[in-house]
Protein backbone atom coordinates (compact mmCIF):
# COMPACT_ATOMS: atom_id res chain seq x y z
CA UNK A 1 112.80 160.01 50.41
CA UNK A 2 110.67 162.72 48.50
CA UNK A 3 106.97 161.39 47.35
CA UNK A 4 107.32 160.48 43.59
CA UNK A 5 103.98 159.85 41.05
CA UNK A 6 105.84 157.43 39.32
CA UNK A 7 105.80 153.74 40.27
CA UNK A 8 107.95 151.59 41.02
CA UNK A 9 110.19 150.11 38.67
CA UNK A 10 108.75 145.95 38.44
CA UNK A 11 110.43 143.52 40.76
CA UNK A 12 111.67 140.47 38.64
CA UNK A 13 109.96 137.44 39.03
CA UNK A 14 112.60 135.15 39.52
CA UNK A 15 113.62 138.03 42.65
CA UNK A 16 110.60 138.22 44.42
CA UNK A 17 107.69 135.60 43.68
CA UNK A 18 104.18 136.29 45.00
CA UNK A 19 104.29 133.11 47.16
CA UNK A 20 101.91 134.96 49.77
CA UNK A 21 98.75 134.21 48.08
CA UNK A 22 97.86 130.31 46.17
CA UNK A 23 97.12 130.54 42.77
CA UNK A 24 93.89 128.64 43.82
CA UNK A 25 91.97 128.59 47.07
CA UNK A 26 91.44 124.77 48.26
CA UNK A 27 92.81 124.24 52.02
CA UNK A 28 94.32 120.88 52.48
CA UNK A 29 92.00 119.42 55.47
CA UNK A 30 94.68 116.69 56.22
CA UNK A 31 97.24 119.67 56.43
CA UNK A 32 94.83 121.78 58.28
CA UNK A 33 94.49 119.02 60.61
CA UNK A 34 97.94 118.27 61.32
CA UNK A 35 98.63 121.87 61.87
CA UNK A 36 95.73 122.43 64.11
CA UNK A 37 97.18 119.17 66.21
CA UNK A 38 100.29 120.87 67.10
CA UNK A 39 99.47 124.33 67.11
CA UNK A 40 100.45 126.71 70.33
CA UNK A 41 97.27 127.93 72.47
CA UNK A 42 97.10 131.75 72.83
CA UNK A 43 99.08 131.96 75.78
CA UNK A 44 101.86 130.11 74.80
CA UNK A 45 102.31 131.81 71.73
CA UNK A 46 101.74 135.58 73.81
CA UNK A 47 104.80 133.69 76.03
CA UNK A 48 107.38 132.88 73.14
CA UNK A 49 106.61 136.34 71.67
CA UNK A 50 107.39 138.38 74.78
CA UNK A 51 110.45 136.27 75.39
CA UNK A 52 111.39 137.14 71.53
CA UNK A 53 110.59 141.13 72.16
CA UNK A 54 113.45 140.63 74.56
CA UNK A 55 115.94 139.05 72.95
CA UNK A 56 115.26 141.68 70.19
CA UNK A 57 117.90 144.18 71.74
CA UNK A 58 121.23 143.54 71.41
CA UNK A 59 122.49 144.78 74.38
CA UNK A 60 120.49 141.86 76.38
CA UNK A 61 121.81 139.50 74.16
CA UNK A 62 125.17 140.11 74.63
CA UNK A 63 124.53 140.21 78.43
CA UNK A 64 122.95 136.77 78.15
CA UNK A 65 125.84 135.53 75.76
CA UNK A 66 128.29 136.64 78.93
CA UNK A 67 126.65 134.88 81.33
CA UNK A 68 126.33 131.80 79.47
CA UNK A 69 129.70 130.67 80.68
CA UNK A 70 129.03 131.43 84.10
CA UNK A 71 128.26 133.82 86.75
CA UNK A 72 129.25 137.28 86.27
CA UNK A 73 128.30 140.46 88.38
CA UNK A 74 126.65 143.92 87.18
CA UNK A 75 129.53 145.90 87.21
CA UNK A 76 132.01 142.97 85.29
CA UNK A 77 128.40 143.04 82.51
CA UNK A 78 128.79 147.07 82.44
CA UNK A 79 132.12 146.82 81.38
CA UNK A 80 131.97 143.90 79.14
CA UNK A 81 128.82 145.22 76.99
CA UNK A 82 130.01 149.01 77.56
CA UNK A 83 127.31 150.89 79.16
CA UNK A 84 126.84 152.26 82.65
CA UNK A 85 125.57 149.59 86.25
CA UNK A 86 122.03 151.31 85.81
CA UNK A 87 121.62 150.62 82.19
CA UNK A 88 122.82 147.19 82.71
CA UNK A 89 120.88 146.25 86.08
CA UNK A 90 117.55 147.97 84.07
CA UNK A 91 118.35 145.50 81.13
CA UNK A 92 118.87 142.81 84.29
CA UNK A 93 115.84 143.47 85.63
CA UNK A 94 113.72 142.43 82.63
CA UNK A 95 115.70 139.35 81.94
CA UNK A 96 114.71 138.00 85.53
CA UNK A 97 111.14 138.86 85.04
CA UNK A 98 111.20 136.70 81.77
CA UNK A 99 112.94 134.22 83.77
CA UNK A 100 116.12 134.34 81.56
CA UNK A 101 118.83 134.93 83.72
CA UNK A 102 118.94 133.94 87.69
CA UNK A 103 120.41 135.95 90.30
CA UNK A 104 122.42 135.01 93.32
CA UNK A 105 123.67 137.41 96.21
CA UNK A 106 126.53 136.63 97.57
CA UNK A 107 127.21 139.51 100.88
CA UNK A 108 126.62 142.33 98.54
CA UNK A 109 127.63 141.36 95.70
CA UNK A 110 124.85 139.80 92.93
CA UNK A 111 125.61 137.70 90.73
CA UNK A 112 123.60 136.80 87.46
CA UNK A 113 123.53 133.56 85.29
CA UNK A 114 121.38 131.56 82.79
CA UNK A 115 118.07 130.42 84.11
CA UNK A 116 118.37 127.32 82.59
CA UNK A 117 119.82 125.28 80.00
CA UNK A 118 116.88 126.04 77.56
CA UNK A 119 118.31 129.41 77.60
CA UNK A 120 121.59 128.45 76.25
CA UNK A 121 120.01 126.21 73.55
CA UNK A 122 118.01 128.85 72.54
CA UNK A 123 121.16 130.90 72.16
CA UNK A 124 123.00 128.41 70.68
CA UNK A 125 120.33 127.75 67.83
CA UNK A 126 119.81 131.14 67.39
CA UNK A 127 124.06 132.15 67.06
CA UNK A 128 124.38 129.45 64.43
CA UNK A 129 121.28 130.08 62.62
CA UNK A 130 123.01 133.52 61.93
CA UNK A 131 126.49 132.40 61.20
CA UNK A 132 124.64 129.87 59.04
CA UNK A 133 123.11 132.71 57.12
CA UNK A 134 126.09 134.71 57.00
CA UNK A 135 127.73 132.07 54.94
């Protein structure tokens, strides 16, 4: 988009509220308090973000969306989601370190699945929040 001088035509009120800044500056200390109570330490909240960084590609969603219904190997996931063993065994290979998905060898054969049953909450909540949104 080419650099204009002219600015920007004003955003309606009703559109776009400035509801990032109070109109005047008196924290709630009861509020504060509460907040403070239940608040994530630093290394829970580094945890959750990683975790989200992850589930931020779509690819490794769909792969965790397969094996939500059970075990499948990396060749049935590169097929399913469309892109070649490597690609899918590198996208693999990050979900086990974030302890996502599990793997189990069977001869020579691996399979993957779900860690656990947060993980298909987590993907539950997350599919209906969008579907939810869509609406």
């Amino acid at each position: 988009m080419p650099f204009s001088n002219q600015a920007p035509s004003p955003v309606p009120v009703a559109e776009a509220p400035d509801a990032d800044h109070c109109e005047v500056f008196s924290p709630d200390a009861e509020a504060l308090a509460r907040a403070r109570a239940r608040a994530v330490d630093e290394a829970t909240a580094q945890a959750l973000a990683d975790t989200f960084r992850v589930l931020g590609d779509p690819t490794r969603v769909r792969i965790l969306d397969a094996v939500a219904d059970g075990e499948l190997c990396v060749c049935d996931l590169a097929a399913l989601v469309g892109q070649s063993e490597s690609s899918v065994s590198h996208h693999l290979r990050l979900l086990r370190t974030m302890r996502l998905v599990r793997a189990r060898r069977d001869g020579r054969m691996v399979y993957y699945s779900l860690d656990d049953d947060h993980i298909t909450g987590l993907l539950a909540q997350g599919r209906e929040h969008v579907q939810e949104a869509r609406r």
